[in-house]
Structure formats: C-alpha cells, structure tokens
Protein backbone atom coordinates (compact mmCIF):
# COMPACT_ATOMS: atom_id res chain seq x y z
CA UNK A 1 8.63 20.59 18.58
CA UNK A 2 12.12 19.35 18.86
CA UNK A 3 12.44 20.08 22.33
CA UNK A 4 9.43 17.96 23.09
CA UNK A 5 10.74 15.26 21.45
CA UNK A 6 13.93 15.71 23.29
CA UNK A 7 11.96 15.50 26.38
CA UNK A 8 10.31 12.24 24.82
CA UNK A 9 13.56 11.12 24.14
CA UNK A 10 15.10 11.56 28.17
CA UNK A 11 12.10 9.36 29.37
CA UNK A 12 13.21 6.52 26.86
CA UNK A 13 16.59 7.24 27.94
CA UNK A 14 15.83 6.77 31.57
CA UNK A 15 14.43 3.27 31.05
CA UNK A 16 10.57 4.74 31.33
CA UNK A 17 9.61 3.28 27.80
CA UNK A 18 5.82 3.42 28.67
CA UNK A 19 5.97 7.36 29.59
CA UNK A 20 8.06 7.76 26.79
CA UNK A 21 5.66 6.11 24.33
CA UNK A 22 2.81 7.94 26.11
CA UNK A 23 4.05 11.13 25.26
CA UNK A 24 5.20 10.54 21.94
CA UNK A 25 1.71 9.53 21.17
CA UNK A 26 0.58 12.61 22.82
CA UNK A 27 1.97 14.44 20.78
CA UNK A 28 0.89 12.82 17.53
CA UNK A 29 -2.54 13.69 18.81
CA UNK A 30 -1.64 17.42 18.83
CA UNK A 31 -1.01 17.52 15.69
CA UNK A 32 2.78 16.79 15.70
CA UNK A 33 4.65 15.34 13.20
CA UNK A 34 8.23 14.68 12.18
CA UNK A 35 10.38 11.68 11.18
CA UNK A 36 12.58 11.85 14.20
CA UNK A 37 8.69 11.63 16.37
CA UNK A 38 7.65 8.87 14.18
CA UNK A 39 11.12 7.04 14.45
CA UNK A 40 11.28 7.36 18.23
CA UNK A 41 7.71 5.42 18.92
CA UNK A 42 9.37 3.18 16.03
CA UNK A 43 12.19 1.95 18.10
CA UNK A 44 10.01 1.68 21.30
CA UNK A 45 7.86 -0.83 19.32
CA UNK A 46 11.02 -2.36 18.08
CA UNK A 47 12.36 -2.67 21.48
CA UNK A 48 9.09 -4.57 22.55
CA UNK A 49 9.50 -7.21 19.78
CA UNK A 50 6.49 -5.96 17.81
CA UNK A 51 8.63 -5.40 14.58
CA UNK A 52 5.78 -4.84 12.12
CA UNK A 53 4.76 -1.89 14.28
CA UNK A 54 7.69 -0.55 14.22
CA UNK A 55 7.70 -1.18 10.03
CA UNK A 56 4.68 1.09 9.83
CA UNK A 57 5.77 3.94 12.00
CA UNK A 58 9.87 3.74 10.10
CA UNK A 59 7.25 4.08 7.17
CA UNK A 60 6.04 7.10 8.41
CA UNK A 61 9.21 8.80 8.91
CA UNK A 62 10.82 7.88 5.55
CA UNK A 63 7.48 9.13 3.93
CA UNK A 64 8.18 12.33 5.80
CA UNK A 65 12.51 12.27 5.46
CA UNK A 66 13.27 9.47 2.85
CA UNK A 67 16.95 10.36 3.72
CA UNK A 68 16.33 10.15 7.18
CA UNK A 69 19.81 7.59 7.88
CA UNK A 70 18.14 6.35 11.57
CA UNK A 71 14.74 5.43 10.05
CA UNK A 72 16.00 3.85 7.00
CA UNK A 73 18.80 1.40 9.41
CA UNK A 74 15.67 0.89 11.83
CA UNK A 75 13.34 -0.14 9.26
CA UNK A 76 15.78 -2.28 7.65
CA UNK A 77 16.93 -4.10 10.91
CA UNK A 78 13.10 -4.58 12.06
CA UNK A 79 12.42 -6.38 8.14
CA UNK A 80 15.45 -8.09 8.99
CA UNK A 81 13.94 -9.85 12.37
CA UNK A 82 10.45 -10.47 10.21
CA UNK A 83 13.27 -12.65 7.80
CA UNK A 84 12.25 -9.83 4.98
CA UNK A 85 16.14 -7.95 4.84
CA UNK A 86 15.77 -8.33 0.87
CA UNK A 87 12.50 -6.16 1.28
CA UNK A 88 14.94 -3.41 2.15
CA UNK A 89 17.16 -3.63 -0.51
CA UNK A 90 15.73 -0.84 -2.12
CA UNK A 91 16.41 1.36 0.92
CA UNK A 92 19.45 0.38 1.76
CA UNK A 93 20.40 1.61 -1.67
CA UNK A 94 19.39 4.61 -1.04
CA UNK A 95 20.71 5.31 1.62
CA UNK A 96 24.02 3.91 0.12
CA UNK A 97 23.65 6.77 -2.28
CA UNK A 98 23.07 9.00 0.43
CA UNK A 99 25.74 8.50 2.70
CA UNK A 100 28.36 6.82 0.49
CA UNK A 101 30.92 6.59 3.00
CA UNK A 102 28.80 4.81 6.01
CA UNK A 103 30.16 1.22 7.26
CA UNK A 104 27.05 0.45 8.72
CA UNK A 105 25.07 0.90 5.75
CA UNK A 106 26.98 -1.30 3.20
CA UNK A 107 27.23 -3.91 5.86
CA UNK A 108 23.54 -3.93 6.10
CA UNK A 109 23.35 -3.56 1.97
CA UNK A 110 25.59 -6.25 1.51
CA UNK A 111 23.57 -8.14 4.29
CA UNK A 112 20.37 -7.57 2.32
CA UNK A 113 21.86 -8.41 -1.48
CA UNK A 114 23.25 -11.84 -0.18
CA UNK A 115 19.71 -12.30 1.04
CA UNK A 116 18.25 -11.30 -2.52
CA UNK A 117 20.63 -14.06 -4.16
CA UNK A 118 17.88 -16.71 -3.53
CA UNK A 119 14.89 -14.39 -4.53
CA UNK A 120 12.75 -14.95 -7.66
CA UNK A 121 14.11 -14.33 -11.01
CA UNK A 122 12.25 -12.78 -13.60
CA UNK A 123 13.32 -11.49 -17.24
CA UNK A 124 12.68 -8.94 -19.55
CA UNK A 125 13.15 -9.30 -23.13
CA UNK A 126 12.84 -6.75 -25.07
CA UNK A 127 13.63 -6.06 -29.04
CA UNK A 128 16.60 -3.77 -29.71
CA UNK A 129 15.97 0.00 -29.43
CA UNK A 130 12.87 -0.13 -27.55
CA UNK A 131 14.60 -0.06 -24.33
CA UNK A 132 13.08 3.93 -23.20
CA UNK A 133 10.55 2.05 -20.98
CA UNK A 134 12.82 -0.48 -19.49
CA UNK A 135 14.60 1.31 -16.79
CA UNK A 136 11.57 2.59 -14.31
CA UNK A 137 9.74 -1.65 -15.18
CA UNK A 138 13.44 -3.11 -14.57
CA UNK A 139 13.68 -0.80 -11.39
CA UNK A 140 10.28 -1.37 -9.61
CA UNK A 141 10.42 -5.43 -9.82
CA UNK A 142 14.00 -5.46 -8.68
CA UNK A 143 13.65 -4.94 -4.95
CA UNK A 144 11.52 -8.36 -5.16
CA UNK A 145 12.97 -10.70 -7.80
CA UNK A 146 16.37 -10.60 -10.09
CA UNK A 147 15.49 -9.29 -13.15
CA UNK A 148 18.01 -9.97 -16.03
CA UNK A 149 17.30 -7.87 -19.51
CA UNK A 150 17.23 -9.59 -22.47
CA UNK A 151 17.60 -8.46 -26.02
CA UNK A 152 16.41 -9.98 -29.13
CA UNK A 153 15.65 -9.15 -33.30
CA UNK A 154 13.34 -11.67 -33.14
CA UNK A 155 10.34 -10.49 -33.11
CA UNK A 156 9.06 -14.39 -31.59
C-alpha cells in the first residue's frame, strides 16, 4: 500500500493534483486505508482552499495515527485559516508531548494558546477533597473555554 501512495504522492509532486486526488480516492474505494492516504487527499483539499475538507480527512488520519506529526500540523494550520487555531489546542498539545523537541510545533502551540487567551471562561468549584472527578471534567472543557478550579468549605 505504501508504494501506491508513493505513486499518489509523484503525481501531486508533478503538479497533476487532479490525477493525484483521483487515485488517492481510488484507492479509498479498494479498501485502502492509512493516515499518510487520508493526509495526502487532506492537503490536496487544503491546497484548493476547501479547508473544512481537508479538517475531515486530517480527522481521519489522526483517528487512524493520533501521533501522526504531518496530520496533526495540517489539521491545525487548515483550523487556523477557518479562524478556529484555539480548536487545536488540544492537538497541538499532544503533539507537544509527542515530539518535545519540534520548533514548529510550539510555534504553532504557542500560536494557538495566545488565540485561547480571549476564549470563554468557565469555573469549577468544587469542595475540598472531592477533587477525583475533576481532572477528566477540567480536561474536556479546556480546549474550548479557560477553566479555573475553585475550592471552597462552604458548602453554599
């Protein structure tokens, strides 16, 4: 399968982006699948300015390779032309974790957390020592809003 893609990959290479897409999709409909396949037709959809098509098919590769480092700087360069870089915050760190030592990716991280400065707030209080729920709530709405824990004895 990787050799197909390669092929895939020479067409885009050669400037023949319709071929190229052609047989990428071709082989989608044999059955193929791989997050390097779904990235490619990703970045030809990117390349044609139709960034939420290109959103769902960097999707489909990070379901596929959630590490994958191409898909996840794709995906978070398309959100950033829909104005929606803070939507990637979560994958960017990731990938941070991941590949600690990238430039590109902390640029883009950075990028995406001065973007989140201006994003909802929302707070959690909670009462001292019931905190063994917190983490996984605190983590899910904090890709979309600043979420600040708050501890209190009173039970009001």
């Amino acid at each position: 399968q990787g050799d197909k893609i390669k092929r895939g990959e020479v067409l885009f290479a050669q400037g023949k982006t319709r071929e190229a897409e052609e047989f990428f999709l071709s082989l989608l409909r044999t059955g193929a699948r791989s997050a390097e396949l779904y990235n490619d037709l990703a970045v030809i959809r990117f390349q044609n300015l139709d960034f939420a098509g290109a959103i769902e098919y960097f999707s489909l590769a990070l379901e596929l390779d959630p590490g994958h480092r191409d898909a996840l700087l794709n995906c978070s360069a398309a959100l950033k032309h829909l104005d929606k870089l803070q939507d990637a915050l979560t994958l960017l760190e990731k990938a941070a974790k991941e590949y600690p030592e990238d430039r590109e990716v902390k640029s883009l991280l950075q990028e995406a957390r001065s973007h989140s400065i201006g994003k909802c707030k929302m707070a959690v209080m909670c009462l001292p020592g019931l905190t063994s729920f917190l983490g996984d709530i605190v983590d899910f709405f904090n890709g979309k809003y600043q979420v600040p824990t708050c501890f209190s004895s009173n039970r009001q």
